[in-house]
Protein backbone atom coordinates (compact mmCIF):
# COMPACT_ATOMS: atom_id res chain seq x y z
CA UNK A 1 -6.92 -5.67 -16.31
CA UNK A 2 -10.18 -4.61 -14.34
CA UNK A 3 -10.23 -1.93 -11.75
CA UNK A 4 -11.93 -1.78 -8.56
CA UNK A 5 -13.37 1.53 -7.41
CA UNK A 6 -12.63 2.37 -3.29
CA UNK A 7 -14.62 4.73 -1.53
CA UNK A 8 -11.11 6.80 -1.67
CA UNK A 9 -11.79 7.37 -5.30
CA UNK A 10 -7.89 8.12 -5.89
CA UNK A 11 -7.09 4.58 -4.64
CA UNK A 12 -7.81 1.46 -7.13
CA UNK A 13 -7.76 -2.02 -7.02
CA UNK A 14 -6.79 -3.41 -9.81
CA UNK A 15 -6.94 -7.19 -10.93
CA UNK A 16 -4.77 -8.38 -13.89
CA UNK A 17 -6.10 -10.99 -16.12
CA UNK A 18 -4.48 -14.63 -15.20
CA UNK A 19 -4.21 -17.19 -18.15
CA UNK A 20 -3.51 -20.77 -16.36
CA UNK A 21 -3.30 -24.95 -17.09
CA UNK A 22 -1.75 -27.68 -16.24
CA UNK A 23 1.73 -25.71 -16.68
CA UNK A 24 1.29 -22.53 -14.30
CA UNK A 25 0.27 -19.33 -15.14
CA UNK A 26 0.66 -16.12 -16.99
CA UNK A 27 -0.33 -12.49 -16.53
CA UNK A 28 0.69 -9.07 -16.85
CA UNK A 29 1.70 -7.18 -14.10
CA UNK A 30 2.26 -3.78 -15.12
CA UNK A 31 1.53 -1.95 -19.11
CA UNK A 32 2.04 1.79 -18.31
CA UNK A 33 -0.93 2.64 -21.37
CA UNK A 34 -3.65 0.28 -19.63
CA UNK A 35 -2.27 1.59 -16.38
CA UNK A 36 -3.02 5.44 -17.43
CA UNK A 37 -6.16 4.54 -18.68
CA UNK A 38 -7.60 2.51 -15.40
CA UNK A 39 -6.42 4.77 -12.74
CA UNK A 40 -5.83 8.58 -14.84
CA UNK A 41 -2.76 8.79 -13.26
CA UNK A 42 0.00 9.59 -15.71
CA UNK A 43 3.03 9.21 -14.27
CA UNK A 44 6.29 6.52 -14.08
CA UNK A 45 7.59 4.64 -11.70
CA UNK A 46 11.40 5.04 -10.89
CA UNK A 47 12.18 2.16 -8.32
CA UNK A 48 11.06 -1.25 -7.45
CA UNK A 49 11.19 -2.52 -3.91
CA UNK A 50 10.88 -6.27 -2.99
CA UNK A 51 10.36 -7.25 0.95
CA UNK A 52 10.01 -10.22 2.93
CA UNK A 53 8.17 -10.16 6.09
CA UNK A 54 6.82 -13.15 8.70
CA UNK A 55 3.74 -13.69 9.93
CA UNK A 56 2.03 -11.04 12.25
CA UNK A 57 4.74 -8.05 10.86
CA UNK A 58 3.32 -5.11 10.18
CA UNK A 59 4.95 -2.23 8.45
CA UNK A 60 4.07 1.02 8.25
CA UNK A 61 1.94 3.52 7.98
CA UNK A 62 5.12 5.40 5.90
CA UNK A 63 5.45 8.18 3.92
CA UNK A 64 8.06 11.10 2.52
CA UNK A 65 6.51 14.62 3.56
CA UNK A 66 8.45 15.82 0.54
CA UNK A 67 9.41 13.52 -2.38
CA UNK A 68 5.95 12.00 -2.13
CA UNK A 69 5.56 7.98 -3.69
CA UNK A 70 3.13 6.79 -4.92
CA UNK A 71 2.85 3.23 -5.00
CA UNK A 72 1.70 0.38 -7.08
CA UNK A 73 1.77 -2.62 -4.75
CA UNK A 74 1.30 -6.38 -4.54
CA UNK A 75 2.08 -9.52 -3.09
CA UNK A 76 3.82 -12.21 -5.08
CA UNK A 77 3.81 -15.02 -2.02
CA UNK A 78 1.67 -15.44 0.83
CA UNK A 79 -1.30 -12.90 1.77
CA UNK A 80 -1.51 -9.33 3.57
CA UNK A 81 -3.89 -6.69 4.77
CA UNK A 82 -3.28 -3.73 2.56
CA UNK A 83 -3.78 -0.19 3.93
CA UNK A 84 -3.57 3.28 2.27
CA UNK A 85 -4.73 6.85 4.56
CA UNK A 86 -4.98 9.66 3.04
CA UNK A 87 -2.82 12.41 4.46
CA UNK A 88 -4.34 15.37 2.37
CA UNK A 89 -5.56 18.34 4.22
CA UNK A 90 -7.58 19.33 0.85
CA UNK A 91 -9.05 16.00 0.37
CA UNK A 92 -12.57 15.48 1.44
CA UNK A 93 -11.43 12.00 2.36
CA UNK A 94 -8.38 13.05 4.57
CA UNK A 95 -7.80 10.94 7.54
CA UNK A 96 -10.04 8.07 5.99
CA UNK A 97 -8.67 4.73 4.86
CA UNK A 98 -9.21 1.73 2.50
CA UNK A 99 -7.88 -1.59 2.87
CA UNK A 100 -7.91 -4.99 0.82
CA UNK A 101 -6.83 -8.67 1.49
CA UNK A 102 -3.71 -8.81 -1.69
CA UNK A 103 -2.05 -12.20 -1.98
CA UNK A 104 -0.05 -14.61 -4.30
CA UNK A 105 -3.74 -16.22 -4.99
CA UNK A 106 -5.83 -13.04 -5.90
CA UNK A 107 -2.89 -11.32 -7.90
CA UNK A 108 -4.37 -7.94 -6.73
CA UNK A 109 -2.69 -4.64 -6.52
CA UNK A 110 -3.84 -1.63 -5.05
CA UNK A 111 -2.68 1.60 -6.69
CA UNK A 112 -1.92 4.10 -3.61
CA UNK A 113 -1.62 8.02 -5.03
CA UNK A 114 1.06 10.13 -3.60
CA UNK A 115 -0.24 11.66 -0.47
CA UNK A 116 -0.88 8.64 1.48
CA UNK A 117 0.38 6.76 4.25
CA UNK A 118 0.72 2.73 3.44
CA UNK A 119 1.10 -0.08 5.54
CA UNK A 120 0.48 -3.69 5.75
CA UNK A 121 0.45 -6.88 8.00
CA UNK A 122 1.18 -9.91 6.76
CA UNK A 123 -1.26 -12.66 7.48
CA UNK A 124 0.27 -16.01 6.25
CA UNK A 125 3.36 -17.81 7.52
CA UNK A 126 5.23 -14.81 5.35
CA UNK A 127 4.97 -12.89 2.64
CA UNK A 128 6.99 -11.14 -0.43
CA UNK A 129 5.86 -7.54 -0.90
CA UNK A 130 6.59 -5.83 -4.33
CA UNK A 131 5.92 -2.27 -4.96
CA UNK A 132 6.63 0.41 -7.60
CA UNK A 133 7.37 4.14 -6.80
CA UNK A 134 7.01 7.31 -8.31
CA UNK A 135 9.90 9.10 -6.81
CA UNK A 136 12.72 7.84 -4.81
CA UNK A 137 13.47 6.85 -1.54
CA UNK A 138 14.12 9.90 0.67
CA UNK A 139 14.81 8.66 4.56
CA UNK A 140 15.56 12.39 5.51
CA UNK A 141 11.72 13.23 4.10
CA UNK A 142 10.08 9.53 5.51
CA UNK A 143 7.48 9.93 8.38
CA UNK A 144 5.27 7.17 10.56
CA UNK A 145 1.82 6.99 11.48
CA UNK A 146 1.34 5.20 14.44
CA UNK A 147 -0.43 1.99 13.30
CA UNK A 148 -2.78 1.87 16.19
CA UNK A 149 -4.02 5.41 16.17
CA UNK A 150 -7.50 5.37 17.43
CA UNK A 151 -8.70 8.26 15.33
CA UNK A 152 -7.74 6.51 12.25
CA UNK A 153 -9.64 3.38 13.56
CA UNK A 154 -8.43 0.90 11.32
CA UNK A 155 -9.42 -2.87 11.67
CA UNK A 156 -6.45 -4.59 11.51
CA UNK A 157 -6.84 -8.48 11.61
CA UNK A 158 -4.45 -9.08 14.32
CA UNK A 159 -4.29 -12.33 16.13
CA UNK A 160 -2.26 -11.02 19.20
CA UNK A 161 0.40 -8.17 19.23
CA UNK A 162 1.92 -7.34 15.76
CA UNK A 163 5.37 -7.16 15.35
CA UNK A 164 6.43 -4.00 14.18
CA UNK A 165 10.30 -2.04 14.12
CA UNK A 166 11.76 0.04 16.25
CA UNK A 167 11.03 3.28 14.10
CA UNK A 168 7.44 2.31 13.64
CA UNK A 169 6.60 1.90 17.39
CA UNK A 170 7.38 5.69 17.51
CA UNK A 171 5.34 7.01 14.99
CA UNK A 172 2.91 9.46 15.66
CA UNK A 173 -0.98 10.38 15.79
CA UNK A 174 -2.39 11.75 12.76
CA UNK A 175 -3.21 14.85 14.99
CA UNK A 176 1.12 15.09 15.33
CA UNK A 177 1.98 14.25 12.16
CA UNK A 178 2.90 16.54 8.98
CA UNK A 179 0.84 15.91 6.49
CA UNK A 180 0.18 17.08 3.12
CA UNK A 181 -1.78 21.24 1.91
């Protein structure tokens, strides 16, 4: 596994090592000792989540104000844009952003620290979404960034309007939002 530094120096890329022929391929997604190592974050991860989105969805930017996730994510078919922002009022950082390009092809996962807001769009016909989490699912804590806030300026690669839920049209700005000491 190699990791790839981010100017957010709590976020990673990381790239497993692919061994492929004729037959397919083989890797390793996850070993919780190489894991530690890379990124210095010892912790575990207590759910998977698996999603399918189409083309031009974009979720997020989510988070639990309390029961904080982090996340281990990747794609396992098609491609997305990949965003983490850093909600911590301490961090000299907070209110920045990183993105990568993750897809089926690149097998990369980006390791997103509690503390941040996530998000992605999908941009191939669809996409499956895997991610690991270090605490549960908590709707009563979850909270929405507005994916469009100006402040946070992100670049999203969108080929006309996205198409995003209900619940994430009404997040709010950064400036709104709870956020984390």
């Amino acid at each position: 596994m190699q990791v790839t530094e981010t100017r957010i120096p709590d976020v990673k890329i990381l790239t497993p090592r692919v061994f492929g022929d004729e037959r397919g391929f083989f890797m390793e997604s996850y070993n919780q000792k190489v894991f530690h190592e890379l990124t210095g974050a010892d912790i575990d991860f207590v759910q998977d989540n698996h999603s399918r989105s189409s083309q031009h969805v974009l979720r997020g930017l989510h988070y639990q104000i309390k029961q904080p996730q982090g996340k281990l994510v990747r794609v396992i078919a098609g491609e997305v844009f990949d965003v983490a922002v850093d909600l911590r009022q301490s961090s000299p950082t907070f209110g920045q952003h990183v993105s990568a390009i993750l897809s089926a092809d690149n097998h990369q996962q980006m390791w997103v620290p509690p503390g941040f807001a996530h998000g992605f769009l999908v941009l191939s016909d669809s996409a499956e979404f895997l991610y690991k989490t270090t605490d549960f699912y908590a709707p009563e804590y979850e909270r929405c960034i507005i994916w469009n806030d100006s402040d946070l300026a992100i670049d999203w690669p969108l080929v006309g309007e996205p198409l995003v839920s209900d619940k994430d049209s009404k997040g709010l700005k950064l400036s709104q939002a709870e956020v984390y000491p």
